[in-house]
Protein backbone atom coordinates (compact mmCIF):
# COMPACT_ATOMS: atom_id res chain seq x y z
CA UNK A 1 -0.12 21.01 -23.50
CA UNK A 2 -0.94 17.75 -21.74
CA UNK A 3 -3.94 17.86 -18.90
CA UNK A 4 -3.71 15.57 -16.29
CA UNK A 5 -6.37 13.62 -14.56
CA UNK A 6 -5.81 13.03 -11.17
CA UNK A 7 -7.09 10.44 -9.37
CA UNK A 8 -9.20 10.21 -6.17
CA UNK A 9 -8.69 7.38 -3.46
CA UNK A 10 -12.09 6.60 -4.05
CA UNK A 11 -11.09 5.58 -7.67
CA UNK A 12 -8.18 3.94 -7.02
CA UNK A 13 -10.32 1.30 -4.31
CA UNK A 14 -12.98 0.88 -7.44
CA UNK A 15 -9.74 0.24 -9.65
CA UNK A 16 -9.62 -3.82 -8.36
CA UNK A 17 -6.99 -6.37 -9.06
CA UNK A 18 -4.06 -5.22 -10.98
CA UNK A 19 -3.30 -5.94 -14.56
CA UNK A 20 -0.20 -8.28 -15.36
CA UNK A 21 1.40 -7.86 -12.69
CA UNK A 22 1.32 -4.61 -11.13
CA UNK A 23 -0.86 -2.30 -8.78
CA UNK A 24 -0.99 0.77 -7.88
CA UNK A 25 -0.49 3.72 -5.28
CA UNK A 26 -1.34 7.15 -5.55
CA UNK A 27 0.57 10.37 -4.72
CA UNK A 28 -0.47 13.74 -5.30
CA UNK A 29 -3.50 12.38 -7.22
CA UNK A 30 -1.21 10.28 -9.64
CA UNK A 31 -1.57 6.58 -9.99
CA UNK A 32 2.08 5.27 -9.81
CA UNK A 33 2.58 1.09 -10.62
CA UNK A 34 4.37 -0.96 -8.21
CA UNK A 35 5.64 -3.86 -9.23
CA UNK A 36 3.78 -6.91 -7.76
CA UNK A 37 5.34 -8.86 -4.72
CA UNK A 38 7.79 -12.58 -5.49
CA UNK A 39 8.27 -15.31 -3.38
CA UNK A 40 11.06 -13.68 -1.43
CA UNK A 41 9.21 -10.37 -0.26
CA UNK A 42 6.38 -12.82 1.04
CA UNK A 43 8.75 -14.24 3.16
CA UNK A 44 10.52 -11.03 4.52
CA UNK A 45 7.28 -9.40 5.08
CA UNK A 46 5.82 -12.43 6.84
CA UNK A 47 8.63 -12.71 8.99
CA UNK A 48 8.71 -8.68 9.49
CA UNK A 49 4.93 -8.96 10.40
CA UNK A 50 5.04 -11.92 13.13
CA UNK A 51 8.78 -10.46 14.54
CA UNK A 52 7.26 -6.88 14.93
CA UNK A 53 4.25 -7.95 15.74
CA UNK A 54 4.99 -9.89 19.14
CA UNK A 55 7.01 -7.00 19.84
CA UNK A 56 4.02 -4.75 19.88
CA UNK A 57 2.02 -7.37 22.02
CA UNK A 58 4.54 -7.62 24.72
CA UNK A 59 4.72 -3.69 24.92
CA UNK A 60 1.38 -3.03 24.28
CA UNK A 61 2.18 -0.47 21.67
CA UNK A 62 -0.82 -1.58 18.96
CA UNK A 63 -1.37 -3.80 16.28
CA UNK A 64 0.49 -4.51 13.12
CA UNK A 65 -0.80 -5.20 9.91
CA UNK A 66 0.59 -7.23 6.59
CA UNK A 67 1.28 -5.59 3.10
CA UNK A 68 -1.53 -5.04 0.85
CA UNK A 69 -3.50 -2.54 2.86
CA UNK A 70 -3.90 1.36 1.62
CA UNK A 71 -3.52 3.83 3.44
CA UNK A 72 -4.87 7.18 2.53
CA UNK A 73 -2.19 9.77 3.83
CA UNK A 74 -3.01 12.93 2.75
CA UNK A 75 -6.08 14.19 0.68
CA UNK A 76 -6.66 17.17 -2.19
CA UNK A 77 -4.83 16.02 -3.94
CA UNK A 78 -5.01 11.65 -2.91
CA UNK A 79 -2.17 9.73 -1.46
CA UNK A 80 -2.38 6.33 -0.99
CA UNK A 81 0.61 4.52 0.15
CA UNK A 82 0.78 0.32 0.35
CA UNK A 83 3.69 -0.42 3.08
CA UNK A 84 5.01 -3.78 3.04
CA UNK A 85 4.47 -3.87 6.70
């Protein structure tokens, strides 16, 4: 029978740039690869960012941030989910 590491967020940040092509998020403490971002999601998620984003100025409802950002969503074990937007 197979043991599994799991992960910690902490790890994952130490990780640093992804290997050919892919990163990483982590649920439940497992590091799960996400393909890395083409041409086309750059320009969705730029145009996502600067849409939404004026939209949240005008109603003064907060800040929004681009893709590539981790956010650590629940811990014991880790998840760390990358939104596009």
């Amino acid at each position: 029978m197979a043991v599994r590491r799991l992960v910690a967020a902490e790890e994952l940040e130490r990780m640093g740039e992804p290997e050919q092509g892919w990163d990483y998020e982590l649920v439940r403490g497992e590091l799960v690869p996400v393909m890395a971002a083409r041409r086309q999601h750059g320009v969705l998620t730029g145009f996502l960012t600067l849409e939404l984003g004026l939209f949240a100025r005008q109603h003064d409802l907060g800040r929004v941030y681009t893709d590539g950002l981790g956010y650590k969503l629940f811990s014991n074990p880790d998840t760390v989910r990358v939104p596009d937007v």
